[in-house]
PDB file of N, CA and C in Angstrom:
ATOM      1  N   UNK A   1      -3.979  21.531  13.336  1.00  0.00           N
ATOM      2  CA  UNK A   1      -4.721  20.307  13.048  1.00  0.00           C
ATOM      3  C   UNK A   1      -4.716  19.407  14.289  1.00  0.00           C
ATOM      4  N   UNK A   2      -5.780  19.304  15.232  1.00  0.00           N
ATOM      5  CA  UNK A   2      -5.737  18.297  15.541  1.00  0.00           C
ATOM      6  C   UNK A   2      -5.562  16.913  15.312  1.00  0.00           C
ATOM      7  N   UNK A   3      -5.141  16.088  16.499  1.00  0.00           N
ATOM      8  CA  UNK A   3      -4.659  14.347  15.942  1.00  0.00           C
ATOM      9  C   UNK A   3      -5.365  13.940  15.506  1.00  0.00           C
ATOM     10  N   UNK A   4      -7.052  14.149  15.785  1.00  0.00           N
ATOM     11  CA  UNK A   4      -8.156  13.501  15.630  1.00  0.00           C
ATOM     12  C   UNK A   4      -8.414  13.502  14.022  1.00  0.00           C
ATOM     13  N   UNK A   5      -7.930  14.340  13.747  1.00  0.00           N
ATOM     14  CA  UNK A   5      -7.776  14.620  11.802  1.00  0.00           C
ATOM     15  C   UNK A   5      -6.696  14.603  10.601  1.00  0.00           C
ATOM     16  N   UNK A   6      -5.910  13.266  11.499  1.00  0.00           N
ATOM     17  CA  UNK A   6      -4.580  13.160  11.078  1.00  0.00           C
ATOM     18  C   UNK A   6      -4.242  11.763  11.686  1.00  0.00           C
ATOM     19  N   UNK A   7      -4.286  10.974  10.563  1.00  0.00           N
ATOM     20  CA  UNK A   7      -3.539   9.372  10.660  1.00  0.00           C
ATOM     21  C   UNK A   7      -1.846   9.443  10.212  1.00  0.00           C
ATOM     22  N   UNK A   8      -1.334   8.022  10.726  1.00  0.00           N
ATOM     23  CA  UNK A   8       0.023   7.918   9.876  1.00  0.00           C
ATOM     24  C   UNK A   8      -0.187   6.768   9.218  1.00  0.00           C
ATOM     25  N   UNK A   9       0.172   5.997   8.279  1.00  0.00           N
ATOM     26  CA  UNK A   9      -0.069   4.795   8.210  1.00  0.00           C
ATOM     27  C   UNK A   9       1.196   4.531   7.076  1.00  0.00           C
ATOM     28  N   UNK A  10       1.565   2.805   6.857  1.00  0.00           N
ATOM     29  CA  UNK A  10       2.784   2.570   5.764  1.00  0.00           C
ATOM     30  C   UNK A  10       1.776   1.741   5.061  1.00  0.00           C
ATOM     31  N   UNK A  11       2.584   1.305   3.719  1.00  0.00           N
ATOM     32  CA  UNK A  11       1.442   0.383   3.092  1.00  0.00           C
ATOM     33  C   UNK A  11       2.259   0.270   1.862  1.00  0.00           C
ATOM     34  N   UNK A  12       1.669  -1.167   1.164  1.00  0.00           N
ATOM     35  CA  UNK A  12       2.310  -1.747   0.063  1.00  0.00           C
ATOM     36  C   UNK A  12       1.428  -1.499  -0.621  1.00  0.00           C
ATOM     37  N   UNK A  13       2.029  -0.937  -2.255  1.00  0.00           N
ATOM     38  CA  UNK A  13       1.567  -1.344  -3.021  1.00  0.00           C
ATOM     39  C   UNK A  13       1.822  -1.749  -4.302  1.00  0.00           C
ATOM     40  N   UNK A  14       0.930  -2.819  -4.898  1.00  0.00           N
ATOM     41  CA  UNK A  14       1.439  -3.545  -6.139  1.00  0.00           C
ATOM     42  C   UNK A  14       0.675  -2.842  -7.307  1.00  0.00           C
ATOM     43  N   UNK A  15       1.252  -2.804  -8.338  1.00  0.00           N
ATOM     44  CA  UNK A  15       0.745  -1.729  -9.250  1.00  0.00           C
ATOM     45  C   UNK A  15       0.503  -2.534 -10.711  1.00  0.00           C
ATOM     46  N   UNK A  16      -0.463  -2.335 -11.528  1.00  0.00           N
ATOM     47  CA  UNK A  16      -1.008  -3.241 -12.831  1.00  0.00           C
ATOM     48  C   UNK A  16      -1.427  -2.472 -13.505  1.00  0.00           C
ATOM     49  N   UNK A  17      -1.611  -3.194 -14.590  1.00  0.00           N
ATOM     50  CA  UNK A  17      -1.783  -2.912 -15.695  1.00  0.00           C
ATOM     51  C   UNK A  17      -3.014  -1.639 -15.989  1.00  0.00           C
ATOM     52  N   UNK A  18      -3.722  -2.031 -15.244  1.00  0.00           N
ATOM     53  CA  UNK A  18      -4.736  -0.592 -14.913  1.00  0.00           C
ATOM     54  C   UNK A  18      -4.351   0.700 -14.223  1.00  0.00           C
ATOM     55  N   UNK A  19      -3.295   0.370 -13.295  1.00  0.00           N
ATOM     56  CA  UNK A  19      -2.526   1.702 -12.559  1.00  0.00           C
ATOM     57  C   UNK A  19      -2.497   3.226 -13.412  1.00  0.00           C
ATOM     58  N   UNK A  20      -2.198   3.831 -12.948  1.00  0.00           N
ATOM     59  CA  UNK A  20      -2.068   5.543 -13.706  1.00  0.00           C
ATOM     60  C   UNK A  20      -1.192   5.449 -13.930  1.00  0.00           C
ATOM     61  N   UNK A  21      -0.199   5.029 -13.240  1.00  0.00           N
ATOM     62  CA  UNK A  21       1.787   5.097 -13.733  1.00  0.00           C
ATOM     63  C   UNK A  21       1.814   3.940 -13.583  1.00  0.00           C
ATOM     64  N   UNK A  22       2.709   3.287 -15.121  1.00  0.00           N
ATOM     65  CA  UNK A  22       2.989   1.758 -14.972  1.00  0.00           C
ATOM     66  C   UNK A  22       4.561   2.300 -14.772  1.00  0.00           C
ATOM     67  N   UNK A  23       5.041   2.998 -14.233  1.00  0.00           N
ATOM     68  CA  UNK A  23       6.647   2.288 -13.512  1.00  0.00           C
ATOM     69  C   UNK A  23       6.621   2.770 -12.254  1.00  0.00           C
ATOM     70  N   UNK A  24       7.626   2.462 -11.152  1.00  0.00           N
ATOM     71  CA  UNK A  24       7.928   2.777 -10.604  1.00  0.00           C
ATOM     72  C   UNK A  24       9.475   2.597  -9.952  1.00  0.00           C
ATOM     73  N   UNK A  25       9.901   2.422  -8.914  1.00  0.00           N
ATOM     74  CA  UNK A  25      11.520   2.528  -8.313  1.00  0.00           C
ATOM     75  C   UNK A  25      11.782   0.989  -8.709  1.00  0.00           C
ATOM     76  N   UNK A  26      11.261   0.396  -8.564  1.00  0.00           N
ATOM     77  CA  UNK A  26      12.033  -1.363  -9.303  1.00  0.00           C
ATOM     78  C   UNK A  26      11.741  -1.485 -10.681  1.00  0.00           C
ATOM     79  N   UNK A  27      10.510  -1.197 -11.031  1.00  0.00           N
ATOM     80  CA  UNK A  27      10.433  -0.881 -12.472  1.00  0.00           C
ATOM     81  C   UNK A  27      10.287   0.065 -13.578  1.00  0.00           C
ATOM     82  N   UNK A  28      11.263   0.244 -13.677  1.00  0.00           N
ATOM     83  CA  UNK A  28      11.314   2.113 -14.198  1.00  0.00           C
ATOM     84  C   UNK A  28      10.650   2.425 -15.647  1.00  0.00           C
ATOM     85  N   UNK A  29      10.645   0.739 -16.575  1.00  0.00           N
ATOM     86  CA  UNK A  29      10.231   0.834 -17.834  1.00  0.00           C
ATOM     87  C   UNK A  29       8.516   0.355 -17.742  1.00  0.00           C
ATOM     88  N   UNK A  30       8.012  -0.318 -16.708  1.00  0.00           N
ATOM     89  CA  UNK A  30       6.754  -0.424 -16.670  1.00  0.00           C
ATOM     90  C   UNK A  30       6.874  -1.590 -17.419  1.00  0.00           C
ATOM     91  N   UNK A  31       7.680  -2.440 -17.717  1.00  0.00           N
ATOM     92  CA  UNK A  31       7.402  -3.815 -18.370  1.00  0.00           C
ATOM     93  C   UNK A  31       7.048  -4.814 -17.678  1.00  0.00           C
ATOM     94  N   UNK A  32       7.152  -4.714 -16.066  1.00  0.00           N
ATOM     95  CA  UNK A  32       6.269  -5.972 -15.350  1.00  0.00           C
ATOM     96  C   UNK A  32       4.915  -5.501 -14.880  1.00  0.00           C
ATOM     97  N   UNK A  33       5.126  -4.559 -14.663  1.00  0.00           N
ATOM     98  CA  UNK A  33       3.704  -3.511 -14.251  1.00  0.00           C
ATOM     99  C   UNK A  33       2.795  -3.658 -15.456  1.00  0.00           C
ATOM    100  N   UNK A  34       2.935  -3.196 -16.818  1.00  0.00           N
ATOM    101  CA  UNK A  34       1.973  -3.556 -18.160  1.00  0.00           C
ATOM    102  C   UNK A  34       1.386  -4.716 -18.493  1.00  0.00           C
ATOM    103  N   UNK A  35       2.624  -5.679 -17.561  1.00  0.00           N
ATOM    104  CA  UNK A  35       1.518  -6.994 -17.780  1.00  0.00           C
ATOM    105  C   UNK A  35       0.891  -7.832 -16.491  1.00  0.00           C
ATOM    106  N   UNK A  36       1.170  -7.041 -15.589  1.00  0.00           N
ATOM    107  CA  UNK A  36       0.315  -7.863 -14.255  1.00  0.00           C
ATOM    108  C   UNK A  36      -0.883  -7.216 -14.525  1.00  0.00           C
ATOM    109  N   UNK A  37      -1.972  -8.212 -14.009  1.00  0.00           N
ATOM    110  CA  UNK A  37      -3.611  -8.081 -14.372  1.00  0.00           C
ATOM    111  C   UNK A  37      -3.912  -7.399 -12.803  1.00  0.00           C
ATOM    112  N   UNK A  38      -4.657  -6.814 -12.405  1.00  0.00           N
ATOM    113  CA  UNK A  38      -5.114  -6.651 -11.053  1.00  0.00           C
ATOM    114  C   UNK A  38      -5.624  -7.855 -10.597  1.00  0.00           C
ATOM    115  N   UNK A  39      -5.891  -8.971 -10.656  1.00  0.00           N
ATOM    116  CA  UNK A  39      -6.236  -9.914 -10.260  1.00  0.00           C
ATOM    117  C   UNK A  39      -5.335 -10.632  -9.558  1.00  0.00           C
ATOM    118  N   UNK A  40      -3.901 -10.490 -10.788  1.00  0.00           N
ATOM    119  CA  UNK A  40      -2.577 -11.526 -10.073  1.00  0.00           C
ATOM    120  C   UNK A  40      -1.729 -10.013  -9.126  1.00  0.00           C
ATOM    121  N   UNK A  41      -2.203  -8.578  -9.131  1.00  0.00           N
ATOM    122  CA  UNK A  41      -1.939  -8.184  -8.425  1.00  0.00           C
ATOM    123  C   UNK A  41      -2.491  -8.125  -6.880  1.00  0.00           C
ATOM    124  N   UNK A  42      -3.553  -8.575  -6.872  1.00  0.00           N
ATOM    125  CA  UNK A  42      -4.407  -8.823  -5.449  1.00  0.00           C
ATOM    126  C   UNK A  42      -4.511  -9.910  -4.669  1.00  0.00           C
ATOM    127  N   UNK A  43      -3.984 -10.726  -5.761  1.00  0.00           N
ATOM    128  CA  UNK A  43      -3.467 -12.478  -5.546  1.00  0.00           C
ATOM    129  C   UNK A  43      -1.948 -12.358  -4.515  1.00  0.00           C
ATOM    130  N   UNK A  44      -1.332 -11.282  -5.581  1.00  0.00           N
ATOM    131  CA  UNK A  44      -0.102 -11.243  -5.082  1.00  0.00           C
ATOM    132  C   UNK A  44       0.146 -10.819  -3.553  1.00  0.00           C
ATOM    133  N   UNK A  45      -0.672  -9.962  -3.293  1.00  0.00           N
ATOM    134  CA  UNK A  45      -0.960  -8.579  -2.368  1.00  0.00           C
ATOM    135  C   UNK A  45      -1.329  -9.637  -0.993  1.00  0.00           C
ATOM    136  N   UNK A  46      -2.519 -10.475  -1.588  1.00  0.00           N
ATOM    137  CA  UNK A  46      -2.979 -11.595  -0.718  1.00  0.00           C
ATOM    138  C   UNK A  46      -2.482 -12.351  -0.165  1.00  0.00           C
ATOM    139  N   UNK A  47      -1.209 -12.815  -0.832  1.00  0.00           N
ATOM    140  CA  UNK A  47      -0.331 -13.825  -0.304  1.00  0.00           C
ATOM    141  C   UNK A  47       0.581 -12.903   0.711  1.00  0.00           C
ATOM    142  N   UNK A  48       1.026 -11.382   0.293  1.00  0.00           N
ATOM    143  CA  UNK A  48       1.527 -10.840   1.559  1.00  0.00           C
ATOM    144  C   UNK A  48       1.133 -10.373   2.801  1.00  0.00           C
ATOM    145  N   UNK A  49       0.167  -9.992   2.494  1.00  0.00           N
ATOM    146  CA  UNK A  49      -1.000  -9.849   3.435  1.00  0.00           C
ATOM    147  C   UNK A  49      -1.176 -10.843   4.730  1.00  0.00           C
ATOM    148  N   UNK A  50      -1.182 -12.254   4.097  1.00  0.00           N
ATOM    149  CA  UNK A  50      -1.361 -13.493   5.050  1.00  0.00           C
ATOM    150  C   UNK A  50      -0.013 -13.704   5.322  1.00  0.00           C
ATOM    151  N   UNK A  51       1.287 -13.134   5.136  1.00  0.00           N
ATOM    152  CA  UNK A  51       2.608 -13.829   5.509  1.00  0.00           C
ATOM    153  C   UNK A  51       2.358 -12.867   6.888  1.00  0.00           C
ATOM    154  N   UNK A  52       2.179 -11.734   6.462  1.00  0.00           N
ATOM    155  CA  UNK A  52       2.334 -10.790   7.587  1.00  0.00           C
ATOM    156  C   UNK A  52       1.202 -11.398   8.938  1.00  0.00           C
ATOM    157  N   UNK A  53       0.365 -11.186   8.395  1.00  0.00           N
ATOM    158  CA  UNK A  53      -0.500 -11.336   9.834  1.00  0.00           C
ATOM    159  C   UNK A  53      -0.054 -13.097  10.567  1.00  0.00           C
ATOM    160  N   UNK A  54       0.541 -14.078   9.789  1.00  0.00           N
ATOM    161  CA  UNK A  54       0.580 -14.891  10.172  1.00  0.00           C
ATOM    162  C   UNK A  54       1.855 -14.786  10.845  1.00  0.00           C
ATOM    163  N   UNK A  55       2.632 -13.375  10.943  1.00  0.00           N
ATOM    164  CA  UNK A  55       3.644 -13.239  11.541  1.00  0.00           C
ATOM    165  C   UNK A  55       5.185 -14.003  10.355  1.00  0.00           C
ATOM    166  N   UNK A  56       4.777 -14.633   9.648  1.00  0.00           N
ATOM    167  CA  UNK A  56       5.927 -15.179   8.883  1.00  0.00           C
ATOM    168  C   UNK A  56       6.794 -13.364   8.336  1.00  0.00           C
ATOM    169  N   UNK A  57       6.473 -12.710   8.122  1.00  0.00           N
ATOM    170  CA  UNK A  57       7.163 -11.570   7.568  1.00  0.00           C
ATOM    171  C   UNK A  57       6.427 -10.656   8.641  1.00  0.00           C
ATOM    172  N   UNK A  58       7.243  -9.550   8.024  1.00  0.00           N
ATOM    173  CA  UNK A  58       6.962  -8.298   8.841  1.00  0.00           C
ATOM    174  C   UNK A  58       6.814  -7.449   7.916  1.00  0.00           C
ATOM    175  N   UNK A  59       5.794  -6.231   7.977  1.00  0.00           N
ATOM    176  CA  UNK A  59       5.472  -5.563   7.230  1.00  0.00           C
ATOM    177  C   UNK A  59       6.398  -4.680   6.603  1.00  0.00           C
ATOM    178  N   UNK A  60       7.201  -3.953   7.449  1.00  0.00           N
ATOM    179  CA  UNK A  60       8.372  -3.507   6.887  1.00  0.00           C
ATOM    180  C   UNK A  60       8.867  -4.021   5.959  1.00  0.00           C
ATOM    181  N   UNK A  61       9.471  -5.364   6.143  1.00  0.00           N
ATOM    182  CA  UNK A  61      10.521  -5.925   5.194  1.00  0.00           C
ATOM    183  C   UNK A  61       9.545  -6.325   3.857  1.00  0.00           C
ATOM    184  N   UNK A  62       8.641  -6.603   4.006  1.00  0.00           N
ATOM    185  CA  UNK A  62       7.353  -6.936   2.992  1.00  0.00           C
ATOM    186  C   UNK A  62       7.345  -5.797   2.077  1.00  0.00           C
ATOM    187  N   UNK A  63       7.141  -4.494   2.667  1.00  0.00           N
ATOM    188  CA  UNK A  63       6.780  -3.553   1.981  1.00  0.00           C
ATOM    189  C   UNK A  63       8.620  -2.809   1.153  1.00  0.00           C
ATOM    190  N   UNK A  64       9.343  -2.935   2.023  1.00  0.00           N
ATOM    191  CA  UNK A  64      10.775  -2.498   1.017  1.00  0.00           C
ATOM    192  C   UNK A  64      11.141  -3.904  -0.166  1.00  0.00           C
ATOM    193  N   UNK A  65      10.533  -5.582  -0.112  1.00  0.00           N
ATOM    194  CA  UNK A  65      10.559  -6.248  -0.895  1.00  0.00           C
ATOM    195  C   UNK A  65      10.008  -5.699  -2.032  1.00  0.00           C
ATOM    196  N   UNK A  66       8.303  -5.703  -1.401  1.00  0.00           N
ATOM    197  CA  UNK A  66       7.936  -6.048  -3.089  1.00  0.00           C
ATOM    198  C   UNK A  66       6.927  -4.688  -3.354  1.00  0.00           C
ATOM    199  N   UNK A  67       6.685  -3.601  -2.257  1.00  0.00           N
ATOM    200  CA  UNK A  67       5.478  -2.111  -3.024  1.00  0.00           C
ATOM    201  C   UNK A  67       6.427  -1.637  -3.896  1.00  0.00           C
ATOM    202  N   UNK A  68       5.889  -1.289  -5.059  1.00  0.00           N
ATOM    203  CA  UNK A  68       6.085  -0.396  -6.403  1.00  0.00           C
ATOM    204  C   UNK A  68       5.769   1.405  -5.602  1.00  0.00           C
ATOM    205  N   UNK A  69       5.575   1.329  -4.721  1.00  0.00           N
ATOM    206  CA  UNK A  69       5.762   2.623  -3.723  1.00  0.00           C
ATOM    207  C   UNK A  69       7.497   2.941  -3.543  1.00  0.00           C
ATOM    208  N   UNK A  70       7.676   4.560  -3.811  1.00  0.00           N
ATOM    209  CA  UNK A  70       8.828   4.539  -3.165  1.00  0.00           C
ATOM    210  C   UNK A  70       9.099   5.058  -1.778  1.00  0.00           C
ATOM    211  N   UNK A  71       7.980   4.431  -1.375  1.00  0.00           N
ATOM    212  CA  UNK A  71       8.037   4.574   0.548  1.00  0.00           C
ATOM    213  C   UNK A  71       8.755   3.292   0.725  1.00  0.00           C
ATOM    214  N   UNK A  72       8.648   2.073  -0.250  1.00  0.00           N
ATOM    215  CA  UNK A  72       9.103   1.237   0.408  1.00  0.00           C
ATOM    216  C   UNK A  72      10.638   1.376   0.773  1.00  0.00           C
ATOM    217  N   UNK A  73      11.507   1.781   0.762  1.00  0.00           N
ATOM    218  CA  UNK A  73      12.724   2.731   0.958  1.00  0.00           C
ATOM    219  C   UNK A  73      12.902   2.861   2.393  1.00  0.00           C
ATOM    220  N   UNK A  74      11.590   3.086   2.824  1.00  0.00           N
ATOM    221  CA  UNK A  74      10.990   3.551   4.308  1.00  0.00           C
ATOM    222  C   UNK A  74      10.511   2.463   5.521  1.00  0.00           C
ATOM    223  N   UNK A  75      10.570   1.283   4.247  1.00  0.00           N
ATOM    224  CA  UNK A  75       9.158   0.310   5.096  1.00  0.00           C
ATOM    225  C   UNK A  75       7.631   0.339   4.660  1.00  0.00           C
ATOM    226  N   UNK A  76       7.679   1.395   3.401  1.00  0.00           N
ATOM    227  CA  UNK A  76       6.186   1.773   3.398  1.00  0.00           C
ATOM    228  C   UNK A  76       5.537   2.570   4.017  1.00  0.00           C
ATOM    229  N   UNK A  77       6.532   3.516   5.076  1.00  0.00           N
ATOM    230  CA  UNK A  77       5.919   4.350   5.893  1.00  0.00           C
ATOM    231  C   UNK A  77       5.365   5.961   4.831  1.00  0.00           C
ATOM    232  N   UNK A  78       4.475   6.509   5.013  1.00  0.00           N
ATOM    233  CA  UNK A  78       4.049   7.400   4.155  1.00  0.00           C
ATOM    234  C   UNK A  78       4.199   8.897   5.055  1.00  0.00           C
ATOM    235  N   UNK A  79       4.713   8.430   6.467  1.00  0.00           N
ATOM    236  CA  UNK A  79       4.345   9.823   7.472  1.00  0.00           C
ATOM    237  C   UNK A  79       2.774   9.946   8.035  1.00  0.00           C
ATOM    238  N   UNK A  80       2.726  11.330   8.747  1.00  0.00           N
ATOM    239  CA  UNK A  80       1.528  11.544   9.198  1.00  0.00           C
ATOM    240  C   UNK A  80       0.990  12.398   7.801  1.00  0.00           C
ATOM    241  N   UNK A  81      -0.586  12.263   7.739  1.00  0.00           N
ATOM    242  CA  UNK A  81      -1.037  12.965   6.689  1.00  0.00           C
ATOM    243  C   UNK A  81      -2.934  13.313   6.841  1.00  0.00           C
ATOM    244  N   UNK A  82      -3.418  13.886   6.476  1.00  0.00           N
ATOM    245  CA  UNK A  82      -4.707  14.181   6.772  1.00  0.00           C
ATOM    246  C   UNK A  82      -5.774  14.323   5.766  1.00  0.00           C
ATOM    247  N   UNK A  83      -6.729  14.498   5.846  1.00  0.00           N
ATOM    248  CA  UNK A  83      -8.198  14.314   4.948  1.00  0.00           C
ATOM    249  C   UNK A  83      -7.904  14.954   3.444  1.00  0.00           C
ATOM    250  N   UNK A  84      -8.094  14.833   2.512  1.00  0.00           N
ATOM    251  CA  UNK A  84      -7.740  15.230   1.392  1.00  0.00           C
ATOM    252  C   UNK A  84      -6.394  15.545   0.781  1.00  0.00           C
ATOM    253  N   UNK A  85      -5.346  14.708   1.772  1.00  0.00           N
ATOM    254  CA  UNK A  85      -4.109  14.437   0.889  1.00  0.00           C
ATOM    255  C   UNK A  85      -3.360  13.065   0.540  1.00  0.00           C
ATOM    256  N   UNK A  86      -4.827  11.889   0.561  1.00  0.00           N
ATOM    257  CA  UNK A  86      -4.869  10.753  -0.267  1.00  0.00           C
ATOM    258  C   UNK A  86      -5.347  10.759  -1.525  1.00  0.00           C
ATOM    259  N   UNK A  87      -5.921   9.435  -2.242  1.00  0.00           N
ATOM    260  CA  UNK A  87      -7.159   9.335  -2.870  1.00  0.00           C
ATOM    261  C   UNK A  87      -7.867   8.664  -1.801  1.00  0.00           C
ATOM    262  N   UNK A  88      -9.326   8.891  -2.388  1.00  0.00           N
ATOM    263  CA  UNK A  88     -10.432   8.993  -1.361  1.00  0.00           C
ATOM    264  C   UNK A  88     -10.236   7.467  -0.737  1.00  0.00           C
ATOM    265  N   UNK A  89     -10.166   6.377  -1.861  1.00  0.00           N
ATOM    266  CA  UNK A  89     -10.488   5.247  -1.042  1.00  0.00           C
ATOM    267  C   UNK A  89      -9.497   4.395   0.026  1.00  0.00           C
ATOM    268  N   UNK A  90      -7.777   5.470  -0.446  1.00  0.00           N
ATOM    269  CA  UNK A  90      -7.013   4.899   0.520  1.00  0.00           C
ATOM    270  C   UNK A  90      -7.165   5.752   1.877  1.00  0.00           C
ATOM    271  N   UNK A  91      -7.571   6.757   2.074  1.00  0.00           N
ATOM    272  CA  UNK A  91      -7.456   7.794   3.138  1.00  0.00           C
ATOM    273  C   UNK A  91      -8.645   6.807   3.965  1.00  0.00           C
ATOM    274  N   UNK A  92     -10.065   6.679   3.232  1.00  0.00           N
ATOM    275  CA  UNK A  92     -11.253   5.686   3.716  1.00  0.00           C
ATOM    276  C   UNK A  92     -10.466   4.576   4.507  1.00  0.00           C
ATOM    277  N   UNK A  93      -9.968   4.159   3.776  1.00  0.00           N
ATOM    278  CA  UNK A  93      -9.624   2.759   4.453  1.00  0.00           C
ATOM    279  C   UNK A  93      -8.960   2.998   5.973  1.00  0.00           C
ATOM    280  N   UNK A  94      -8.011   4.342   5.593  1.00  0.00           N
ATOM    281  CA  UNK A  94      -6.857   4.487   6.731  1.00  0.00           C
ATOM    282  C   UNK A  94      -7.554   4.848   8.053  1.00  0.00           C
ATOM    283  N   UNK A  95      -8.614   5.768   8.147  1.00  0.00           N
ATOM    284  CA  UNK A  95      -9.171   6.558   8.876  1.00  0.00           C
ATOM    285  C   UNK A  95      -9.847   5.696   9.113  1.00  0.00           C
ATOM    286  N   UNK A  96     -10.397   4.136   8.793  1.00  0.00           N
ATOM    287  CA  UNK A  96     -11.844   3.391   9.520  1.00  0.00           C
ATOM    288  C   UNK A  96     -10.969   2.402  10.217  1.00  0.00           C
ATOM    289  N   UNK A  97      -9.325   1.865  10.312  1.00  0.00           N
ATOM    290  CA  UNK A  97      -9.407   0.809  10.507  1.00  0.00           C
ATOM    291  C   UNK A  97      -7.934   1.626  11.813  1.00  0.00           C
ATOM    292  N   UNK A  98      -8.077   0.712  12.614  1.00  0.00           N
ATOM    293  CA  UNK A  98      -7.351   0.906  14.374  1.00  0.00           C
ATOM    294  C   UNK A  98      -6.005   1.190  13.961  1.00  0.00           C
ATOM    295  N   UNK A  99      -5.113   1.643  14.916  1.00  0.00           N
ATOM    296  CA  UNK A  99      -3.583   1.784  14.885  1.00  0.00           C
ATOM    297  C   UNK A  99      -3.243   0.664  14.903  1.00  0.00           C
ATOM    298  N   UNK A 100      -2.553  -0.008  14.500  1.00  0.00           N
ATOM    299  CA  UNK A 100      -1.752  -1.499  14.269  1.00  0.00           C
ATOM    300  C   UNK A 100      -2.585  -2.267  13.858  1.00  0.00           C
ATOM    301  N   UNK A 101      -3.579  -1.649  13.074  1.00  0.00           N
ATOM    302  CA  UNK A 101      -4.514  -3.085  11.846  1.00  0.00           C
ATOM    303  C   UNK A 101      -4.099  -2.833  10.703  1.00  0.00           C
ATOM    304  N   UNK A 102      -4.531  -3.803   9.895  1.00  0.00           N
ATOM    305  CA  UNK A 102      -3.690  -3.888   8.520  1.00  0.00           C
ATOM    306  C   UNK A 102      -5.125  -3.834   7.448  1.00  0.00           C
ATOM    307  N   UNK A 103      -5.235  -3.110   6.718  1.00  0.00           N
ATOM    308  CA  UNK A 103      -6.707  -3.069   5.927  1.00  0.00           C
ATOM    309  C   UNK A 103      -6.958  -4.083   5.081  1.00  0.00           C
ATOM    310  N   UNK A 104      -7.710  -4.521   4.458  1.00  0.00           N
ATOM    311  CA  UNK A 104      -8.159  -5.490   3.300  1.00  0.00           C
ATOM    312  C   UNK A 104      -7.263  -4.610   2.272  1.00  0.00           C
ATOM    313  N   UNK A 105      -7.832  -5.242   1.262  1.00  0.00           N
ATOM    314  CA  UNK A 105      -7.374  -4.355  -0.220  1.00  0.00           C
ATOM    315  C   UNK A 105      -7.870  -3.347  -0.461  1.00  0.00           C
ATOM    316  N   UNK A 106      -6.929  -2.272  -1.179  1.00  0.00           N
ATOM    317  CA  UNK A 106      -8.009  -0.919  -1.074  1.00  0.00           C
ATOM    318  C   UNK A 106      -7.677  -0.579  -2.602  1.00  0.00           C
ATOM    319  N   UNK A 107      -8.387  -0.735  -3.458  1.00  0.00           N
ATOM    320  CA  UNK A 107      -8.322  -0.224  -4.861  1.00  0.00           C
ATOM    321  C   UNK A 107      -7.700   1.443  -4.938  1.00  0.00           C
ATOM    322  N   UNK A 108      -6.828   1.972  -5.704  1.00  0.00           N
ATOM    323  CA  UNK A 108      -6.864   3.430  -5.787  1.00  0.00           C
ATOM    324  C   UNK A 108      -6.326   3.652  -7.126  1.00  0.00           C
ATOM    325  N   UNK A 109      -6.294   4.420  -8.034  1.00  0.00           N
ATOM    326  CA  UNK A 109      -5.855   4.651  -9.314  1.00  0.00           C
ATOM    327  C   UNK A 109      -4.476   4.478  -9.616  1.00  0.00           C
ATOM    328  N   UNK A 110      -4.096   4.285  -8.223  1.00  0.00           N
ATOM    329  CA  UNK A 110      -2.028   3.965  -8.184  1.00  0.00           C
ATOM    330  C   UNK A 110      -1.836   2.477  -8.462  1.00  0.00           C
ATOM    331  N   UNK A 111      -3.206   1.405  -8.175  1.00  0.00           N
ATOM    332  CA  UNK A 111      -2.987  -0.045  -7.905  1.00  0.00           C
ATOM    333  C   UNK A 111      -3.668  -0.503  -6.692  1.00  0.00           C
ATOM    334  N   UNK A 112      -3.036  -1.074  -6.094  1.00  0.00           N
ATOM    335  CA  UNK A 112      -3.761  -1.971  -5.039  1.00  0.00           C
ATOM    336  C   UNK A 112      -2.847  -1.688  -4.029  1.00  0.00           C
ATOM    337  N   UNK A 113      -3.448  -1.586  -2.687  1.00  0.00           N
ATOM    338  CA  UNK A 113      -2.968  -1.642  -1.441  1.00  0.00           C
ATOM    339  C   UNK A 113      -3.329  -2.561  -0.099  1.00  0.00           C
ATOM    340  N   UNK A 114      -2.140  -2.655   0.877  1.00  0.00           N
ATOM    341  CA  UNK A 114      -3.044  -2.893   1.888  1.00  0.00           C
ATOM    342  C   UNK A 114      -2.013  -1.720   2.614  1.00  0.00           C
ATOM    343  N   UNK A 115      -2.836  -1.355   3.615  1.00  0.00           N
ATOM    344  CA  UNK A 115      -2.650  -0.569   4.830  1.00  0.00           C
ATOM    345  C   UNK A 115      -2.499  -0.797   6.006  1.00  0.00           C
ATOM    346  N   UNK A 116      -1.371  -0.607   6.781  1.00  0.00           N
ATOM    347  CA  UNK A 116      -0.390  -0.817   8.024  1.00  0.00           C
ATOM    348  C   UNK A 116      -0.756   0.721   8.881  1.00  0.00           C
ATOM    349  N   UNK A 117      -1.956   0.924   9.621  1.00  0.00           N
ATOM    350  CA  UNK A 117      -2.267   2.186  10.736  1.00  0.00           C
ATOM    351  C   UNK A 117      -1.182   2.224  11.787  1.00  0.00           C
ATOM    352  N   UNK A 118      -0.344   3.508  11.469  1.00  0.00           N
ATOM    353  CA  UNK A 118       0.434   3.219  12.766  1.00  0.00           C
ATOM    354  C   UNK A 118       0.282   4.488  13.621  1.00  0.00           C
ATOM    355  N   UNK A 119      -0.412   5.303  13.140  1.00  0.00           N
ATOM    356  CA  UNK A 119      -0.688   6.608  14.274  1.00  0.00           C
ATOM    357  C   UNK A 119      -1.855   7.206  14.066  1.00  0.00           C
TER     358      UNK A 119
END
């Protein structure tokens, strides 16, 4: 595989009431996950989003706080990975936006994300 067909990227994500799996590593019973709306999850997402770029946090520590990912363990790091071993609209996002940009929100059936390109 060439590099050219292979991103790395970390990324938070907050997970609601619409998600496919309402638990995850902080919430194992899905009782805060069942009742966040995607709205106050993108709200939420939003407010980290702007700590980071405003430099107040760092993505790392952002993403082992508060993604319902258990990358956050990692920082949110997911590894290197390539074309058809996302869902479509997070791989989209990863593959259009530069090494060290951070994506808007990216809807995916897991919840909501944003995306940290780091290779």
């Amino acid at each position: 595989m060439s590099s050219g067909n292979q991103v790395r990227a970390s990324h938070i994500l907050i997970k609601h009431q619409g998600s496919r799996r309402k638990a995850s590593w902080k919430d194992p019973e899905g009782r805060v996950i069942s009742n966040t709306t995607r709205d106050s999850a993108v709200s939420q997402l939003k407010a980290i989003r702007d700590d980071i770029v405003s430099g107040k946090t760092k993505f790392e520590d952002a993403a082992s706080r508060y993604s319902d990912c258990s990358s956050a363990k990692r920082g949110g790091d997911l590894g290197p990975f390539g074309r058809g071993q996302m869902q479509k609209p997070f791989e989209e996002a990863t593959f259009a936006i530069k090494i060290g940009e951070i994506s808007d929100i990216v809807d995916t059936d897991s919840g909501v994300h944003i995306i940290l390109r780091t290779g």
